[in-house]
C-alpha atoms as a PDB file:
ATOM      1  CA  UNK A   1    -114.367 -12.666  38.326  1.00  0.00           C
ATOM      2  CA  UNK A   2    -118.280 -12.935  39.314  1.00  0.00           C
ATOM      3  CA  UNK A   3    -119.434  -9.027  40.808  1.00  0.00           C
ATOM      4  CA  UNK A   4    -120.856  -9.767  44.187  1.00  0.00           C
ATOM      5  CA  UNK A   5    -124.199  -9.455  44.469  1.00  0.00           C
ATOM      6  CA  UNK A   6    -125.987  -5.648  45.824  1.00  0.00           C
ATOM      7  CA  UNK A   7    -129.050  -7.575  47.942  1.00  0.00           C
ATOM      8  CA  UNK A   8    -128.355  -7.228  51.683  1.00  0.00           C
ATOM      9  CA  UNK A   9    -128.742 -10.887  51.364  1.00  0.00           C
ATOM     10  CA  UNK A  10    -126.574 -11.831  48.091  1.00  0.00           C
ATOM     11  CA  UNK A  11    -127.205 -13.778  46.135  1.00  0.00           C
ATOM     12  CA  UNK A  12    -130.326 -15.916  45.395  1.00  0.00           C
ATOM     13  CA  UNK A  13    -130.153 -19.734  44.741  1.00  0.00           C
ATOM     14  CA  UNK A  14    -133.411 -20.817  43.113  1.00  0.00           C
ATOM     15  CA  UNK A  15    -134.641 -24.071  42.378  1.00  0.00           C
ATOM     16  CA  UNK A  16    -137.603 -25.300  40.955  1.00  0.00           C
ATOM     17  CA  UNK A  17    -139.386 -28.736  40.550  1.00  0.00           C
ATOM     18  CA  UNK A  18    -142.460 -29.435  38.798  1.00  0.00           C
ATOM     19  CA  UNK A  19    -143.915 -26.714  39.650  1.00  0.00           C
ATOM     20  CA  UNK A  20    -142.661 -26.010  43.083  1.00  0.00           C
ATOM     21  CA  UNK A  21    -140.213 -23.250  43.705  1.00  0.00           C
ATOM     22  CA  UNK A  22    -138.098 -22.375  46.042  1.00  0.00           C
ATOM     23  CA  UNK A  23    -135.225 -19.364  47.022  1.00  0.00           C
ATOM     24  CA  UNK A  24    -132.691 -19.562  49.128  1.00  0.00           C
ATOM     25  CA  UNK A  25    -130.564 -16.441  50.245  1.00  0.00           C
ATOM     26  CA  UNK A  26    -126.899 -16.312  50.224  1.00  0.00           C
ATOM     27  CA  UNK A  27    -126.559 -14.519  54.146  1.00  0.00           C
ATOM     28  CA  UNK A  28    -127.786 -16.985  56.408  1.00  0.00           C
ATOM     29  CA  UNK A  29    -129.092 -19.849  54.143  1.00  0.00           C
ATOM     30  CA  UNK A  30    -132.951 -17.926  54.867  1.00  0.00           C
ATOM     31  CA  UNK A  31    -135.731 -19.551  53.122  1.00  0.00           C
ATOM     32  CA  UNK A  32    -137.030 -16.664  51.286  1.00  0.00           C
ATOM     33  CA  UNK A  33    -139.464 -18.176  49.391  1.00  0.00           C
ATOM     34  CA  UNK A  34    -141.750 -21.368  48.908  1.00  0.00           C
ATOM     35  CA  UNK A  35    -144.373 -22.008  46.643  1.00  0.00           C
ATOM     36  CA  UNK A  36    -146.013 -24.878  45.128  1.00  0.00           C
ATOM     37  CA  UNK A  37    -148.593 -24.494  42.497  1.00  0.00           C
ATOM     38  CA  UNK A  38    -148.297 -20.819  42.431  1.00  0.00           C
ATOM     39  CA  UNK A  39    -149.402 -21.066  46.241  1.00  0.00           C
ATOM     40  CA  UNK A  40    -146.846 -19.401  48.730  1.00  0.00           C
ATOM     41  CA  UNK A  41    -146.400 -21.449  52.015  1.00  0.00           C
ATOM     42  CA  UNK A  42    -143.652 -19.131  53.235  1.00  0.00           C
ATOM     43  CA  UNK A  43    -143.843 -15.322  54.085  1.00  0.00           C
ATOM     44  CA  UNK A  44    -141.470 -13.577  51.414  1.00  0.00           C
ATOM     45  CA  UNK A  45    -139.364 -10.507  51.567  1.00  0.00           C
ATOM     46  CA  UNK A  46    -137.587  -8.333  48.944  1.00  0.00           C
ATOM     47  CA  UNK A  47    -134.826  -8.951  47.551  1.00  0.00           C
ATOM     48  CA  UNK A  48    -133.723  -5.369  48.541  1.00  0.00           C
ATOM     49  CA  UNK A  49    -134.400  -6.187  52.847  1.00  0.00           C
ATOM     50  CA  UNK A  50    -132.880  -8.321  55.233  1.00  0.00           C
ATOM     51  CA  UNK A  51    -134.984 -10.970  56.632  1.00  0.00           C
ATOM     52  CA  UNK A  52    -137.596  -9.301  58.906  1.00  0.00           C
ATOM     53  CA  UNK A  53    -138.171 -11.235  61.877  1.00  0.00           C
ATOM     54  CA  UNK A  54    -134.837 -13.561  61.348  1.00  0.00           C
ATOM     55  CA  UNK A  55    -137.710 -14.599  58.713  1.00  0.00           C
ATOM     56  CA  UNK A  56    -135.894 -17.825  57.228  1.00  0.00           C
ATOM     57  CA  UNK A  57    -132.575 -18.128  58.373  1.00  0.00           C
ATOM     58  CA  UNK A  58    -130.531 -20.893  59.825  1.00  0.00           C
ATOM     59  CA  UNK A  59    -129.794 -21.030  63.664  1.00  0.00           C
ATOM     60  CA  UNK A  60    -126.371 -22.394  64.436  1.00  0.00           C
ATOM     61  CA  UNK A  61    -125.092 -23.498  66.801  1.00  0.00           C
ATOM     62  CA  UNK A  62    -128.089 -22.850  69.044  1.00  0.00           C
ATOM     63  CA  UNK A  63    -131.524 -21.707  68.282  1.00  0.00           C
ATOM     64  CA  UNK A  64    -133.165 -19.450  70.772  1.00  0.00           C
ATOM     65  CA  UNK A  65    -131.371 -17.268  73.252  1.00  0.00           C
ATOM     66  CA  UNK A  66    -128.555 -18.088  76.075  1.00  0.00           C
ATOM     67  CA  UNK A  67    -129.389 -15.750  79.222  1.00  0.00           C
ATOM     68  CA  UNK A  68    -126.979 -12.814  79.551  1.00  0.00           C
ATOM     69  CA  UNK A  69    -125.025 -14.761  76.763  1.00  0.00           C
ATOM     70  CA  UNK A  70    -123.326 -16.082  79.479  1.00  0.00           C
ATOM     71  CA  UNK A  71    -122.431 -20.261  80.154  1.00  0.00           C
ATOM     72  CA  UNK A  72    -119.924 -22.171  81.755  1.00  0.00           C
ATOM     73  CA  UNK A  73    -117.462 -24.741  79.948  1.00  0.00           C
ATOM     74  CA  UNK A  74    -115.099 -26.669  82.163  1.00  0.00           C
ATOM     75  CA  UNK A  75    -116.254 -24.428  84.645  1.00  0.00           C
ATOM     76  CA  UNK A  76    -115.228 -21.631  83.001  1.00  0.00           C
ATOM     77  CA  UNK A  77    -117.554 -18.952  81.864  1.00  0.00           C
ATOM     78  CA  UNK A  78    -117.900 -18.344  78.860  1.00  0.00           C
ATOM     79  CA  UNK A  79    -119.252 -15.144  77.218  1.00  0.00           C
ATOM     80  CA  UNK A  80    -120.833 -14.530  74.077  1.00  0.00           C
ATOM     81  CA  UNK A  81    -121.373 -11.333  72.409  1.00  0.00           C
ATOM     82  CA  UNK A  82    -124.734  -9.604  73.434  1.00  0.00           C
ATOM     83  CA  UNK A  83    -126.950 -10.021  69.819  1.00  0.00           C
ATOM     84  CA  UNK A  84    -130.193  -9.267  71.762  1.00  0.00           C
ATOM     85  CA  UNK A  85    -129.035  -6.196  73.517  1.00  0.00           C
ATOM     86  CA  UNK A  86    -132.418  -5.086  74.684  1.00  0.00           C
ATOM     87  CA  UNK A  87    -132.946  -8.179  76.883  1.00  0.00           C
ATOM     88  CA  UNK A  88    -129.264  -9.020  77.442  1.00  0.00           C
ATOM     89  CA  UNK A  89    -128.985 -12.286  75.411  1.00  0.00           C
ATOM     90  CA  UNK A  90    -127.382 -14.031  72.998  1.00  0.00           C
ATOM     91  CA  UNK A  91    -129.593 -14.836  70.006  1.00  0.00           C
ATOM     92  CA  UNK A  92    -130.204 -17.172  66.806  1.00  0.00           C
ATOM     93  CA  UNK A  93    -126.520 -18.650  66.597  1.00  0.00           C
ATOM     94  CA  UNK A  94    -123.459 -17.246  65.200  1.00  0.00           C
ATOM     95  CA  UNK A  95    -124.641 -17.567  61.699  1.00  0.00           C
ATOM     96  CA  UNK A  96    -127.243 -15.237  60.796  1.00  0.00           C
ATOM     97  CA  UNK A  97    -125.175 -12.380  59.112  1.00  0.00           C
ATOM     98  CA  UNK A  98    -122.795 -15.056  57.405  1.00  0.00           C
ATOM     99  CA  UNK A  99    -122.478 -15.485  53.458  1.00  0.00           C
ATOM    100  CA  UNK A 100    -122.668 -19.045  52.731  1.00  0.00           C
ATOM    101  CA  UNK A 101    -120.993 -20.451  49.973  1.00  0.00           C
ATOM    102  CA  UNK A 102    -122.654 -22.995  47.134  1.00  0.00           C
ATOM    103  CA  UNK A 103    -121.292 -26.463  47.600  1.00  0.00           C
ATOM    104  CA  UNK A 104    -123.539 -28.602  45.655  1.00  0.00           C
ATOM    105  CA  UNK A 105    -126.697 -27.600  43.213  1.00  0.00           C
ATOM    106  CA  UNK A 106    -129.100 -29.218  40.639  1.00  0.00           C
ATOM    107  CA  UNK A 107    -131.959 -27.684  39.505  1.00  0.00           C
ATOM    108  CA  UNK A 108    -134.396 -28.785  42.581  1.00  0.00           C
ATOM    109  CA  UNK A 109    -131.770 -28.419  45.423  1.00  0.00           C
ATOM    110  CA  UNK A 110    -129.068 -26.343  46.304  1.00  0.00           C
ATOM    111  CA  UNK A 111    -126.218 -27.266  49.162  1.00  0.00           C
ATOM    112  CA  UNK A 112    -124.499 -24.063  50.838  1.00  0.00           C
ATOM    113  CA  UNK A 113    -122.130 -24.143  53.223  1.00  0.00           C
ATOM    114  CA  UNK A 114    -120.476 -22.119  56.195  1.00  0.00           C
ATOM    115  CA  UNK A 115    -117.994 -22.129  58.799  1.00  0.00           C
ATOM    116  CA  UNK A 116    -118.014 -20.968  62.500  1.00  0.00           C
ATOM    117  CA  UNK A 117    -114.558 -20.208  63.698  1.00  0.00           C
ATOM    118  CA  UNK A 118    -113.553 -20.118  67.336  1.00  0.00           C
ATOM    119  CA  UNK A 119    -114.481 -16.163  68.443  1.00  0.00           C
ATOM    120  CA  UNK A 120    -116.107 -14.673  72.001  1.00  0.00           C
ATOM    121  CA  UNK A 121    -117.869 -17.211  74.226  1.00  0.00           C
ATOM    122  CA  UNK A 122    -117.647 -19.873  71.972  1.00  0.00           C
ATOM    123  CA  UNK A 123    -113.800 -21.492  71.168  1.00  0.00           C
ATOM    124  CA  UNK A 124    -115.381 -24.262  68.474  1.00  0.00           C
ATOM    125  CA  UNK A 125    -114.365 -24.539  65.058  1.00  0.00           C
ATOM    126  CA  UNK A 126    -117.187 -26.072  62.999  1.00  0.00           C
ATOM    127  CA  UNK A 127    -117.717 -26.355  59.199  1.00  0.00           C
ATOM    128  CA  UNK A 128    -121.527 -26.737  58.723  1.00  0.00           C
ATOM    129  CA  UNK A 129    -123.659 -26.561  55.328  1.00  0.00           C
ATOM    130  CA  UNK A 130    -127.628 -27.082  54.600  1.00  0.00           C
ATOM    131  CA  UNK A 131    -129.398 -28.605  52.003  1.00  0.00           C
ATOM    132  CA  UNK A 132    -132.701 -27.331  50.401  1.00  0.00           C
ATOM    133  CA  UNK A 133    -134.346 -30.190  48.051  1.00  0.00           C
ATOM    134  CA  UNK A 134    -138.122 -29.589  46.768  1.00  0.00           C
ATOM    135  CA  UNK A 135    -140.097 -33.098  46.407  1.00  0.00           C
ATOM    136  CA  UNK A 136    -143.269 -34.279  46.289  1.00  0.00           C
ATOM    137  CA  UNK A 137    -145.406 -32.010  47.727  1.00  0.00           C
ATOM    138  CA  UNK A 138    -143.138 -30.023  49.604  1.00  0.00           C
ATOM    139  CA  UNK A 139    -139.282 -29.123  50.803  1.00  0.00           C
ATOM    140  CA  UNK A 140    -136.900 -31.500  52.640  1.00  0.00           C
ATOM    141  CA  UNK A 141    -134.006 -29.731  54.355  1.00  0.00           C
ATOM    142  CA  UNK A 142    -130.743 -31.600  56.001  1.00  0.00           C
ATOM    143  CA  UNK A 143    -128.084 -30.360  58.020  1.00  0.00           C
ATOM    144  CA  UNK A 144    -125.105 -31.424  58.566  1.00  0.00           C
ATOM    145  CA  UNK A 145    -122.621 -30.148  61.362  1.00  0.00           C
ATOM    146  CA  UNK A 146    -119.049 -31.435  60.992  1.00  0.00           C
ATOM    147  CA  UNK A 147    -116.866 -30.539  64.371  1.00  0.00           C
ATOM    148  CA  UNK A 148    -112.924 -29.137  63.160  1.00  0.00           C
ATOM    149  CA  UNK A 149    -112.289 -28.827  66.655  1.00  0.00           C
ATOM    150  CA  UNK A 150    -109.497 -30.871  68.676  1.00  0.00           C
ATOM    151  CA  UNK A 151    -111.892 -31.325  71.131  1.00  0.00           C
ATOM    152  CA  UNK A 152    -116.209 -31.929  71.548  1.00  0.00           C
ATOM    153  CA  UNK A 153    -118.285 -28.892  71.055  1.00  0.00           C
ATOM    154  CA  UNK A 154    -121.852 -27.892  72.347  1.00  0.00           C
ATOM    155  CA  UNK A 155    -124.493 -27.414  69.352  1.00  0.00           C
ATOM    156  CA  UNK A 156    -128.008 -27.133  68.772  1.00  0.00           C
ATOM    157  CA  UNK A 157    -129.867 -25.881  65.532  1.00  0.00           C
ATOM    158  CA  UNK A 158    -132.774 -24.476  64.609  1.00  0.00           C
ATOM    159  CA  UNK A 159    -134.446 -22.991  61.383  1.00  0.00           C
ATOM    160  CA  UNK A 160    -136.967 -20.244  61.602  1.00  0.00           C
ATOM    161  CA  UNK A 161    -139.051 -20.129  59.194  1.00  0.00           C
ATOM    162  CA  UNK A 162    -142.746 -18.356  58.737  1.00  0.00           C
ATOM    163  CA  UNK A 163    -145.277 -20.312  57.316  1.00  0.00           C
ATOM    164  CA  UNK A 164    -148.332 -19.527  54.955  1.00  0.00           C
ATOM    165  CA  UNK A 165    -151.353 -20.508  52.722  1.00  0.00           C
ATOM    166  CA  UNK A 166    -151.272 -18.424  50.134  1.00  0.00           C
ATOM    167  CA  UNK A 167    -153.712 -15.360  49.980  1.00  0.00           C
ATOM    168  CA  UNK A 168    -155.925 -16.471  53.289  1.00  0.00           C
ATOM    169  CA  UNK A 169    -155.362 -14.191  55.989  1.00  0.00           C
ATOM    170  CA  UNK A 170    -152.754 -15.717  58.552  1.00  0.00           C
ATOM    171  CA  UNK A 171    -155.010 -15.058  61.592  1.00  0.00           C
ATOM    172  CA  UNK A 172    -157.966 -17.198  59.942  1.00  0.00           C
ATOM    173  CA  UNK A 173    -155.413 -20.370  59.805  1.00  0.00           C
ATOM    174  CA  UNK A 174    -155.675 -22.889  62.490  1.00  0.00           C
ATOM    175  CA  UNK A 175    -152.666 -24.147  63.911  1.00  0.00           C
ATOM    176  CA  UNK A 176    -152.284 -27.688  65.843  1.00  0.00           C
ATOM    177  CA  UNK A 177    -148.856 -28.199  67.595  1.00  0.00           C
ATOM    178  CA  UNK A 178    -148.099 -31.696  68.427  1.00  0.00           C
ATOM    179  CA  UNK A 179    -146.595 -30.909  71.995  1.00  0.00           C
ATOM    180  CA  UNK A 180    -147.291 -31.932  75.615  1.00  0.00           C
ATOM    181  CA  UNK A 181    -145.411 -28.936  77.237  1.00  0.00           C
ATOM    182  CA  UNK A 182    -144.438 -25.527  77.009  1.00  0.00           C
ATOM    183  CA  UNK A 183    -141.441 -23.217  78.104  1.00  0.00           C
ATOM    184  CA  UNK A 184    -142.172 -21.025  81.007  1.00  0.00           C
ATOM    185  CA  UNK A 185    -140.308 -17.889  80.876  1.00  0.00           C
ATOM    186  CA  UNK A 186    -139.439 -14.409  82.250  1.00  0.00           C
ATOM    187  CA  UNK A 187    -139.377 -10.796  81.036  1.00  0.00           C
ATOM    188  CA  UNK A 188    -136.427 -11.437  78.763  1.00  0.00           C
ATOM    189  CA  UNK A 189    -137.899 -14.396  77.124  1.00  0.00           C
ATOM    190  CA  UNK A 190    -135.789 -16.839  79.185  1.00  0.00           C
ATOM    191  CA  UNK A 191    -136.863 -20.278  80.533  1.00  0.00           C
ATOM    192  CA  UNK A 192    -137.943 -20.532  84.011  1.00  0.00           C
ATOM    193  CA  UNK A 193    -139.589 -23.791  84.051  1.00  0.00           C
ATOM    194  CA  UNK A 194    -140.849 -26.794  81.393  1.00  0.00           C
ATOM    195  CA  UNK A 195    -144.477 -27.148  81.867  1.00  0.00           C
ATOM    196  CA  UNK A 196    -147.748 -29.163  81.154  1.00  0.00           C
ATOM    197  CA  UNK A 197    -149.984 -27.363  78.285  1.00  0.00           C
ATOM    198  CA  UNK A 198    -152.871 -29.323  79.649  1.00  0.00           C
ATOM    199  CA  UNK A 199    -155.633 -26.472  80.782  1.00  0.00           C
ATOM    200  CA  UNK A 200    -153.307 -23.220  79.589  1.00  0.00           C
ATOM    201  CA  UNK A 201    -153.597 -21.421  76.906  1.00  0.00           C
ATOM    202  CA  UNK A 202    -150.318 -22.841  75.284  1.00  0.00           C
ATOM    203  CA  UNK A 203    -152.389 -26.256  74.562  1.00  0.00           C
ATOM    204  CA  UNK A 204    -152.450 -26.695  70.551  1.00  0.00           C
ATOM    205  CA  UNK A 205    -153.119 -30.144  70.398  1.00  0.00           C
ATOM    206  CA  UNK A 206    -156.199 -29.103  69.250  1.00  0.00           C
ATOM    207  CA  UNK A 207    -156.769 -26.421  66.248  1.00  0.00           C
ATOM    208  CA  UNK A 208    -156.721 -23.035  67.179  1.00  0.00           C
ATOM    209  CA  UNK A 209    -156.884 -19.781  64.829  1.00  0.00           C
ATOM    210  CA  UNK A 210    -153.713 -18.417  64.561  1.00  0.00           C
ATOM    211  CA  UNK A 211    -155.420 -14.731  65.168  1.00  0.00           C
ATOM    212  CA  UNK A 212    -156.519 -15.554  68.676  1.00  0.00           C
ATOM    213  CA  UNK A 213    -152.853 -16.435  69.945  1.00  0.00           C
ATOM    214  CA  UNK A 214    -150.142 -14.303  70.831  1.00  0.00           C
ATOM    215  CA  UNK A 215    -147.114 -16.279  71.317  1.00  0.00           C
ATOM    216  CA  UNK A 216    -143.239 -16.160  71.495  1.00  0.00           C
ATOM    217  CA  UNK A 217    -143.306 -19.869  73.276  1.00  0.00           C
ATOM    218  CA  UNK A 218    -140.986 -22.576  73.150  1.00  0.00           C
ATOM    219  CA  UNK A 219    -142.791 -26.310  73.154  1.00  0.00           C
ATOM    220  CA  UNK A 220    -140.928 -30.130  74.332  1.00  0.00           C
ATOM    221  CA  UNK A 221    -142.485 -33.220  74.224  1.00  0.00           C
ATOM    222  CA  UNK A 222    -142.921 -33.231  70.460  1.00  0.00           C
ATOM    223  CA  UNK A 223    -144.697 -36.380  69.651  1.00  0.00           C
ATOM    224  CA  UNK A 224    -144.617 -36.241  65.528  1.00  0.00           C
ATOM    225  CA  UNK A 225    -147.619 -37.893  63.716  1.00  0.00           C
ATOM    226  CA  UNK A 226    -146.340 -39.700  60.964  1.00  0.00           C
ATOM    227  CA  UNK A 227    -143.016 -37.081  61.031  1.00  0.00           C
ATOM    228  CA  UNK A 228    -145.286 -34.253  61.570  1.00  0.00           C
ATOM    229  CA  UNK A 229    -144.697 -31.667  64.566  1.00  0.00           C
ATOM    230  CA  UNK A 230    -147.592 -29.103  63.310  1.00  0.00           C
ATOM    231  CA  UNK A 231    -150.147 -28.330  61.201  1.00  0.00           C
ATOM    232  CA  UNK A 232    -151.595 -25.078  59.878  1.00  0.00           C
ATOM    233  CA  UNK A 233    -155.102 -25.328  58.290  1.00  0.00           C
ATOM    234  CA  UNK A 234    -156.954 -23.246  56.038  1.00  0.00           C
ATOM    235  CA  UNK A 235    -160.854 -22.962  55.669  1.00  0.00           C
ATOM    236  CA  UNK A 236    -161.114 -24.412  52.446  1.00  0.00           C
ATOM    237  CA  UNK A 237    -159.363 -27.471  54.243  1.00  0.00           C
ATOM    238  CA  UNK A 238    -155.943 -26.712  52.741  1.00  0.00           C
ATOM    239  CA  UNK A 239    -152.549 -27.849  55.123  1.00  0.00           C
ATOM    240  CA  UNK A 240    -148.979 -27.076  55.208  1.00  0.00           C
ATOM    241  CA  UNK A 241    -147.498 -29.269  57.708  1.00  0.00           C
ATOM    242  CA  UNK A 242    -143.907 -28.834  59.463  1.00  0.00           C
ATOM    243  CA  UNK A 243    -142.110 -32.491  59.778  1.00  0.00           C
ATOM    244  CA  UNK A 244    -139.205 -32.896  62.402  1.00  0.00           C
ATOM    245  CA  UNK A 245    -136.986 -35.752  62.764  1.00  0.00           C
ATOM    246  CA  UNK A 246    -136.197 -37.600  66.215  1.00  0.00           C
ATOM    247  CA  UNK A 247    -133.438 -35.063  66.908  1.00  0.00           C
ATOM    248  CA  UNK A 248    -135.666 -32.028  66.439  1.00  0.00           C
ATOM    249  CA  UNK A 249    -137.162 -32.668  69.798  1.00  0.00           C
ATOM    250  CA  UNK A 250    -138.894 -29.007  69.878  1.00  0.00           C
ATOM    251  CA  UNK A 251    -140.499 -26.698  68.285  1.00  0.00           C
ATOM    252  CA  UNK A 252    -140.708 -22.997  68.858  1.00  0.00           C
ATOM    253  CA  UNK A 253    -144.101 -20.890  67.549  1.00  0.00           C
ATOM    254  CA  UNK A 254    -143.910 -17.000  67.584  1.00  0.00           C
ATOM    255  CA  UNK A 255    -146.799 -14.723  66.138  1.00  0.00           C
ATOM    256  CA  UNK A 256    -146.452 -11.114  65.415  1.00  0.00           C
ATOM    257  CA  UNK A 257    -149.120  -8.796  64.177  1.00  0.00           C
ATOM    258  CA  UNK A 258    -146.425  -6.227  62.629  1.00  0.00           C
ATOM    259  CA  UNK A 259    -144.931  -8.507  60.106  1.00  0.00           C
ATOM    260  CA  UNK A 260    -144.226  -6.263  56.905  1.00  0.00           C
ATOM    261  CA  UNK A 261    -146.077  -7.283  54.026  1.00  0.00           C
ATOM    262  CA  UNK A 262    -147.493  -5.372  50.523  1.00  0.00           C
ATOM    263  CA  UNK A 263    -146.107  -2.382  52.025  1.00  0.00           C
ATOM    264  CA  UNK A 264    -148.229  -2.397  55.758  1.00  0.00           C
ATOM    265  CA  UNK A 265    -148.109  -4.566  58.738  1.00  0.00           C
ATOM    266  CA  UNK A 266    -150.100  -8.142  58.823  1.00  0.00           C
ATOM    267  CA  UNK A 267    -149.972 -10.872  61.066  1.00  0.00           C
ATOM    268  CA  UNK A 268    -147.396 -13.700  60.755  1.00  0.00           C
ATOM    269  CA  UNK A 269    -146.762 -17.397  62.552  1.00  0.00           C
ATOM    270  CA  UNK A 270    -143.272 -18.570  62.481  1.00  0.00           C
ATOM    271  CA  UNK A 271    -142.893 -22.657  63.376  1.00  0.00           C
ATOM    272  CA  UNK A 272    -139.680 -23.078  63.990  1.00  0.00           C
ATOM    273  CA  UNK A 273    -137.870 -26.604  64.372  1.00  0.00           C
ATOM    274  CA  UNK A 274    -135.251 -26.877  67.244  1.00  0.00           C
ATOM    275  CA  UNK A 275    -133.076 -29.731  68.676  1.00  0.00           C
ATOM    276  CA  UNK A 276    -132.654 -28.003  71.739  1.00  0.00           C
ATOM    277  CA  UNK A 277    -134.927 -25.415  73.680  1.00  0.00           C
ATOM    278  CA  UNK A 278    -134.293 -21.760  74.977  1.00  0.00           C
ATOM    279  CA  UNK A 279    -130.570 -21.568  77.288  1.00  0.00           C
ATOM    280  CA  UNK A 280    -129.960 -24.852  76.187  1.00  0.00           C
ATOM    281  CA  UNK A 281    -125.768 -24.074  76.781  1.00  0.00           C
ATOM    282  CA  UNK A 282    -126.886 -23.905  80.601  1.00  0.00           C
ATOM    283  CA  UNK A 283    -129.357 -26.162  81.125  1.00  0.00           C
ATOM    284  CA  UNK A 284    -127.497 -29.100  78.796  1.00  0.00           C
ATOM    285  CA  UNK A 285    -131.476 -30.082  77.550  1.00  0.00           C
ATOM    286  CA  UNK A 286    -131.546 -31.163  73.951  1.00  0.00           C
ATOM    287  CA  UNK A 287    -127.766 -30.105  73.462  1.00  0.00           C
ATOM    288  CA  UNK A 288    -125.732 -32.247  71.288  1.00  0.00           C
ATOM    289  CA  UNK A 289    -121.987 -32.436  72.073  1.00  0.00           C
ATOM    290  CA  UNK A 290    -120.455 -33.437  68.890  1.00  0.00           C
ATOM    291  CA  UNK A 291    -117.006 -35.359  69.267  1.00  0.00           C
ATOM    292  CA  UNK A 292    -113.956 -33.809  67.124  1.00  0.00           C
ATOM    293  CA  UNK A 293    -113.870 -34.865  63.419  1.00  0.00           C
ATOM    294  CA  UNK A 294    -117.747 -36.144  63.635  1.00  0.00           C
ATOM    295  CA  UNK A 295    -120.504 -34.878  61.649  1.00  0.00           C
ATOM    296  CA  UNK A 296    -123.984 -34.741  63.042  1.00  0.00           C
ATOM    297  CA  UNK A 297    -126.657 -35.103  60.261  1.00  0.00           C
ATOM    298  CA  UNK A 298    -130.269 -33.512  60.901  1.00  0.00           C
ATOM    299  CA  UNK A 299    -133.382 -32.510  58.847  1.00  0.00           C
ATOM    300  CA  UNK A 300    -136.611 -31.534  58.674  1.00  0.00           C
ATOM    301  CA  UNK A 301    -139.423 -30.497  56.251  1.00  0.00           C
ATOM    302  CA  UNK A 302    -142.268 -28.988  55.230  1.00  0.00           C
ATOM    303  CA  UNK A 303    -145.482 -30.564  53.501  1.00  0.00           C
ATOM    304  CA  UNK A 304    -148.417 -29.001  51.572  1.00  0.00           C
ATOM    305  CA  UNK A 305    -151.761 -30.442  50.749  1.00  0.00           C
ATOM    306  CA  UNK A 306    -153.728 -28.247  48.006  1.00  0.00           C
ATOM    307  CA  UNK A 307    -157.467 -30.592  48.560  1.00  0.00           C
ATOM    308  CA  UNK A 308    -160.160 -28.299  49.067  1.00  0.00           C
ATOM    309  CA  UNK A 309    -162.464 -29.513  51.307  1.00  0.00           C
ATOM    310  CA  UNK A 310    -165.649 -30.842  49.128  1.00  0.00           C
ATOM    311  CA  UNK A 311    -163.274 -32.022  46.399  1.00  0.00           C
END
């Protein structure tokens, strides 16, 4: 009988591709590393921490918070546990201190696998798994969400990962967001209204160095450019690009300038692909209801582009 493993996350699925690498952490599926080239395009922690930051993991089954973890079902309310206890939400899913188990793995992608059973605030059984697959240039991922329930249950997913180039400084990397509005929200992070980025600070359709923007902002209207939702641009004209498929309909981008790395604090951009926005259990917006004994298939991806500019 295999030992289980001492990380806080367990054990580490890593796959590699000509030249590409990737690893995958047992607890909560989290990216914990992405590199192409010997370049890192994902912030990393050790193997001895949890993910700082929810840095990585999987969201399921909704990204984002639900306001006082509270919603109604057959107008019933519903109430989840309290994950966010110093704004009164519930955050990031039901999934993010779950083992997942290895379903399927060659030596460039791994499949893992885990189930949500019914439990407080949310009476839906649902097996889900996600697959990690390194190609050309970069990292497809797919979920799939399969509902075991006798009857149709609410989801939404999200993956939150934070996203690099290498050595250069994160706050001298220019980030474009392909996105026509912005989430409007209170003192606990909660929606109040969906609005226009045009003339606010939230507008990225245009580059803008990561160290100038302070952020915890939910964006709609995702128009993707040839599958892409977002770009972030080094100096020497390097790009990692975040793709999103026509059910990832948002995007959320959060900076922080206390993000642990080399043993201090540095600045960090998580881009974080969601089908459905902040509260989405109350306000229905991007929710999926999946009908018992279907399986919803999503993905999305990330891209990197190692041309220097002059080359």
């Amino acid at each position: 009988m295999n030992q289980p493993s001492t990380a806080p996350t367990g054990e580490q699925f890593e796959i590699t591709r000509a030249g590409a690498t990737a690893i995958i952490a047992e607890v909560a599926a989290s990216l914990r590393h992405l590199s192409i080239d010997g370049t890192d395009l994902t912030e990393s922690y050790p193997d001895d921490a949890t993910p700082p930051f929810a840095d990585g993991i999987v969201l399921v089954p909704w990204p984002n918070r639900i306001e006082d973890g509270r919603w109604l079902l057959d107008g019933k309310t519903m109430q989840l546990d309290l994950t966010e206890p110093d704004k009164h939400n519930a955050i990031h899913g039901l999934l993010r201190n779950t083992a997942y188990r290895q379903v399927e793995r060659t030596e460039g992608s791994v499949t893992l696998g885990a189930v949500i059973f019914p439990q407080h605030g949310y009476p839906f059984h649902l097996a889900t798994s996600i697959t990690y697959e390194l190609v050309d240039g970069g990292l497809d991922v797919t979920h799939t969400i399969e509902n075991l329930s006798l009857t149709k249950a609410p989801v939404a997913v999200g993956t939150h990962p934070f996203l690099k180039i290498g050595d250069v400084p994160t706050g001298q990397l220019r980030l474009t967001v392909h996105a026509s509005t912005y989430f409007e929200v209170d003192g606990r992070l909660n929606p109040l209204a969906e609005r226009p980025v045009d003339g606010t600070r939230f507008d990225l359709r245009e580059p803008k160095l990561v160290g100038e923007l302070t952020l915890d902002t939910a964006y709609g209207a995702v128009e993707t450019v040839d599958g892409v939702s977002a770009v972030l641009r080094a100096p020497d004209g390097r790009e990692v690009r975040l793709l999103q498929d026509a059910d990832h309909r948002f995007v959320q981008v959060f900076t922080t300038p206390i993000f642990p790395k080399d043993g201090g604090l540095s600045r960090a951009v998580a881009i974080e692909p969601m089908t459905a926005p902040p509260n989405a259990f109350n306000s229905g917006q991007g929710l999926r209801w999946v009908e018992p004994g279907e399986t919803w298939t999503l993905g999305w991806g990330i891209r990197y582009s190692g041309s220097h500019e002059g080359e």
